[in-house]
C-alpha atoms as a PDB file:
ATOM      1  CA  UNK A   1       0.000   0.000   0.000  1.00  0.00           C
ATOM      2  CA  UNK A   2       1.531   3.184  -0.843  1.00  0.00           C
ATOM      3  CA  UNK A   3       0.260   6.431   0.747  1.00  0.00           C
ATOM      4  CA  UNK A   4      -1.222   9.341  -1.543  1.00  0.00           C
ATOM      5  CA  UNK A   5      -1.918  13.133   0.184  1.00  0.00           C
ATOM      6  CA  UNK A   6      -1.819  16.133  -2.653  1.00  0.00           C
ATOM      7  CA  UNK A   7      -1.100  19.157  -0.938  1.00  0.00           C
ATOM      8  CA  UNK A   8      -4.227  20.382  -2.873  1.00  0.00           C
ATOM      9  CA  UNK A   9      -6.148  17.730  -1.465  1.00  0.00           C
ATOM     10  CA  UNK A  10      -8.973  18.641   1.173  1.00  0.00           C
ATOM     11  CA  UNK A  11      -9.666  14.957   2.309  1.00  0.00           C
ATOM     12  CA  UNK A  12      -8.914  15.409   6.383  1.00  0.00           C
ATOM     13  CA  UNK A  13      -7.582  11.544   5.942  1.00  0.00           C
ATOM     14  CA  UNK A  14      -4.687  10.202   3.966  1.00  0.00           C
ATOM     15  CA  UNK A  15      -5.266   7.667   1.746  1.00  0.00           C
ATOM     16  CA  UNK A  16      -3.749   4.660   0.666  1.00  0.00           C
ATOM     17  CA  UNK A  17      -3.595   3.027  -2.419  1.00  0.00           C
ATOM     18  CA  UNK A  18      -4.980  -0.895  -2.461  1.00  0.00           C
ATOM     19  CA  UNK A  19      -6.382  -2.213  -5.519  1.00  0.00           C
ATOM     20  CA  UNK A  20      -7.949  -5.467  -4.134  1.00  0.00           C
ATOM     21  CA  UNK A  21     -11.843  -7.773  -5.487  1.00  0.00           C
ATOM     22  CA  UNK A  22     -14.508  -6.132  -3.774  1.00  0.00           C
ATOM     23  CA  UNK A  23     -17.917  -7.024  -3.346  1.00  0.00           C
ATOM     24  CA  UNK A  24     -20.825  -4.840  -2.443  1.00  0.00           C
ATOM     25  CA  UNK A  25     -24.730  -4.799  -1.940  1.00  0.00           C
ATOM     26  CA  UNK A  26     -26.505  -1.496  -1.943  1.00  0.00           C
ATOM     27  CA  UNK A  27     -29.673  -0.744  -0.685  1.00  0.00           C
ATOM     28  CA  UNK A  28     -32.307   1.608  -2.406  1.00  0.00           C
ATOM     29  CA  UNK A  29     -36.279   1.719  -3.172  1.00  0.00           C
ATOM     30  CA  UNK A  30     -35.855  -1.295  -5.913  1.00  0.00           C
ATOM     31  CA  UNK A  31     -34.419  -3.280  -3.057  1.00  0.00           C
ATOM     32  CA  UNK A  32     -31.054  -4.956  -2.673  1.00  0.00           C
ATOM     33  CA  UNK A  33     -28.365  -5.067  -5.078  1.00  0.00           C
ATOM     34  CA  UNK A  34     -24.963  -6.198  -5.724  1.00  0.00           C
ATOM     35  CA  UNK A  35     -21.809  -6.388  -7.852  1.00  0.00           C
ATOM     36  CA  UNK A  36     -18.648  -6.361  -8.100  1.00  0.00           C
ATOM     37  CA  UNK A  37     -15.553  -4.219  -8.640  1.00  0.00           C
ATOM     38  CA  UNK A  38     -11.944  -3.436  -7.473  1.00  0.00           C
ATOM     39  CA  UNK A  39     -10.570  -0.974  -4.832  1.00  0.00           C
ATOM     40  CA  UNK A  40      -8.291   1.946  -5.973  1.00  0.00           C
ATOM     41  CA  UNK A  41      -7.534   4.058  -2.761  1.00  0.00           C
ATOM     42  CA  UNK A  42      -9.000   3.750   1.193  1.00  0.00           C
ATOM     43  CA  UNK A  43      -8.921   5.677   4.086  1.00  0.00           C
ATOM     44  CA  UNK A  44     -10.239   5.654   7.606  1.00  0.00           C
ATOM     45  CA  UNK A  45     -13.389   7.660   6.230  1.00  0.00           C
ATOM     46  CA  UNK A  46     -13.799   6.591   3.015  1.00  0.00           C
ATOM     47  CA  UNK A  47     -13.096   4.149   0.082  1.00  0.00           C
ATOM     48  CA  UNK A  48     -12.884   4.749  -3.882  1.00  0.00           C
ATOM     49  CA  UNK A  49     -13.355   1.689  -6.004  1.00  0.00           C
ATOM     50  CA  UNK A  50     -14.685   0.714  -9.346  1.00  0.00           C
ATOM     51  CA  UNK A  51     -17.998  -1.047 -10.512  1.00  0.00           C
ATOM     52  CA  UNK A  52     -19.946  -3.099 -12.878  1.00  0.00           C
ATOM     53  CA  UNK A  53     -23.321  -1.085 -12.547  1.00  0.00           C
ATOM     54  CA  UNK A  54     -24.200   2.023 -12.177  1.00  0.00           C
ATOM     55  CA  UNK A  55     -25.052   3.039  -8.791  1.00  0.00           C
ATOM     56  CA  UNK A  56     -27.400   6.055  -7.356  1.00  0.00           C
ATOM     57  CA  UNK A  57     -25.388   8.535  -4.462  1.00  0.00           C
ATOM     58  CA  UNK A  58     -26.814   8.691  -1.154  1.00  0.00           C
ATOM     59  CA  UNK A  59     -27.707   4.980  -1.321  1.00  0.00           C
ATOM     60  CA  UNK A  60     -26.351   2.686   1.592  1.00  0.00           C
ATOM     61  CA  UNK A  61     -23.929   0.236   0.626  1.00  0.00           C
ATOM     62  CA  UNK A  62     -22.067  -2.691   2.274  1.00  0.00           C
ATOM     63  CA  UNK A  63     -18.823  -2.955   0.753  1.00  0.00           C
ATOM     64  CA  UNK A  64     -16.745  -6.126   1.621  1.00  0.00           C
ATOM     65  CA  UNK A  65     -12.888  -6.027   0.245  1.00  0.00           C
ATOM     66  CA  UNK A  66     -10.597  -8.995   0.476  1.00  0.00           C
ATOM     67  CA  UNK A  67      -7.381  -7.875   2.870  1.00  0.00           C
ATOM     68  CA  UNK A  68      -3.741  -8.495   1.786  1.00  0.00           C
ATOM     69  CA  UNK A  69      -2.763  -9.234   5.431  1.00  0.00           C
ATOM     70  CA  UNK A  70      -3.639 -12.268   7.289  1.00  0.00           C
ATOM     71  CA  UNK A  71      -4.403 -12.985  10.535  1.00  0.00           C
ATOM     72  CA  UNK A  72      -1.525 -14.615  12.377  1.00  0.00           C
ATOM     73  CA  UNK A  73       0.112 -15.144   9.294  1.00  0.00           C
ATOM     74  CA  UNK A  74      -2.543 -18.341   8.281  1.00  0.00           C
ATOM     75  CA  UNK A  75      -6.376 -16.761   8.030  1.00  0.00           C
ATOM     76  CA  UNK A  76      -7.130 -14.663   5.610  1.00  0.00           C
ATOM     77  CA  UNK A  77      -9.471 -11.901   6.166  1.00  0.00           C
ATOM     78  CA  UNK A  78     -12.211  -9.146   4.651  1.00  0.00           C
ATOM     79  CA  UNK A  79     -12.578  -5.748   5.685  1.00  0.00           C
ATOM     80  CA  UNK A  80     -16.758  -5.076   5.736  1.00  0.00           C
ATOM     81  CA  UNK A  81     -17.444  -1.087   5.563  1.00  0.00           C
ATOM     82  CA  UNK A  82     -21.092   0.156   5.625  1.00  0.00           C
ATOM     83  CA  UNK A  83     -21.684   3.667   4.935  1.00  0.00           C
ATOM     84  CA  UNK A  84     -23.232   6.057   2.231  1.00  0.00           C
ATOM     85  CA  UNK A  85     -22.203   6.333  -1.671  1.00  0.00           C
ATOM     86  CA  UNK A  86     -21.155   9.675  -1.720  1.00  0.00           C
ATOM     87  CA  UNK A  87     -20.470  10.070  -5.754  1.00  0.00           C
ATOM     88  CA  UNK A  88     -20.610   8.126  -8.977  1.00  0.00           C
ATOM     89  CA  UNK A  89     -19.183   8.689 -12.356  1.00  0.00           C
ATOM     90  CA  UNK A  90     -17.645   6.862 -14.942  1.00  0.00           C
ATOM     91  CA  UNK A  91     -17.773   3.445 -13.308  1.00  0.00           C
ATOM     92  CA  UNK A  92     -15.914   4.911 -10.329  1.00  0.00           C
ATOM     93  CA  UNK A  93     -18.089   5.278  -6.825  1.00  0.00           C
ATOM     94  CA  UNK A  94     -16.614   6.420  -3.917  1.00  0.00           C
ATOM     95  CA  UNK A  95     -18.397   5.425  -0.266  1.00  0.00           C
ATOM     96  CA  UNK A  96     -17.867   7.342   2.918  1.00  0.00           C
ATOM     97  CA  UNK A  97     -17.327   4.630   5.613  1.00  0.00           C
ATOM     98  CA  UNK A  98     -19.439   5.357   8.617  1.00  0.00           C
ATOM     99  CA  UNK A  99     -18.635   1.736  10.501  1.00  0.00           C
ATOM    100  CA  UNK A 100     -16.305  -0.984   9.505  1.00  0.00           C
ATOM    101  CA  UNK A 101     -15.533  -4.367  10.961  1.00  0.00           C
ATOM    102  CA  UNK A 102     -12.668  -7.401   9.730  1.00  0.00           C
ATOM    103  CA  UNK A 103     -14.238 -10.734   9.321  1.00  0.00           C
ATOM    104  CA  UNK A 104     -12.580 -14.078   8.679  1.00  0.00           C
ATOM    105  CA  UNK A 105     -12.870 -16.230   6.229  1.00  0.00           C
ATOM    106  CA  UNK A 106     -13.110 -19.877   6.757  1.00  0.00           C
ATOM    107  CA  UNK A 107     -10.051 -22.157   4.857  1.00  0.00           C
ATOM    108  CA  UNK A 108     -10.040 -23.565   1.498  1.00  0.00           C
ATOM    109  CA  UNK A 109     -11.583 -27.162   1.162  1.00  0.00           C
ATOM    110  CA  UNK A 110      -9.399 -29.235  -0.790  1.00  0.00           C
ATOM    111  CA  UNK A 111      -6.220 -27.895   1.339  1.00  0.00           C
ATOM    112  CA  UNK A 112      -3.568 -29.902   3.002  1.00  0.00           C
ATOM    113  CA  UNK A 113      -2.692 -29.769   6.130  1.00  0.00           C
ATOM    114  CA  UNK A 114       0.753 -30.770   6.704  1.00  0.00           C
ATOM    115  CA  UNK A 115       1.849 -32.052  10.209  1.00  0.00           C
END
């Protein structure tokens, strides 16, 4: 992850670049949707990614993102954010987090475990 701040830049919170699978569901009046896309910069407040639909600001969203650390070196994890789409253009959305959780994700079947 590499850190981006312009000096032009208003954003209170540095961001970082990540370009990981993402997954989200947003909410709206036509009910639940999802898709897919990929990360291009996070911060503590917010998260920029792209998508395969177009999406409507001020919907909520649940974004999940697949994390390139692991927990204890063996589980791999996902970062969940909920929060607001705060803009949409050009299959680029960006999401202002308002709470956030990690989540692990259960092994691979099929793997060997070697004593």
């Amino acid at each position: 992850m590499s850190r981006l701040k312009d000096k032009n830049d208003r954003r209170s919170s540095v961001r970082f670049q990540l370009e990981r699978e993402i997954r989200y569901k947003v909410g709206g009046k036509r009910g639940e949707e999802s898709g897919v896309g990929q990360s291009i910069n996070l911060s503590s407040s917010g998260v920029l990614f792209t998508t395969d639909r177009v999406l409507i600001s001020g919907s909520r969203i649940e974004l999940s993102i697949s994390w390139p650390a692991r927990l204890n070196d063996k589980v791999s994890l996902k970062l969940v954010a909920r929060g607001r789409l705060v803009r949409f253009e050009a299959g680029l959305a960006a999401m202002k987090i308002e709470q956030y959780e990690f989540h692990t994700l259960a092994p691979q079947s099929g793997s060997a475990k070697v004593n």
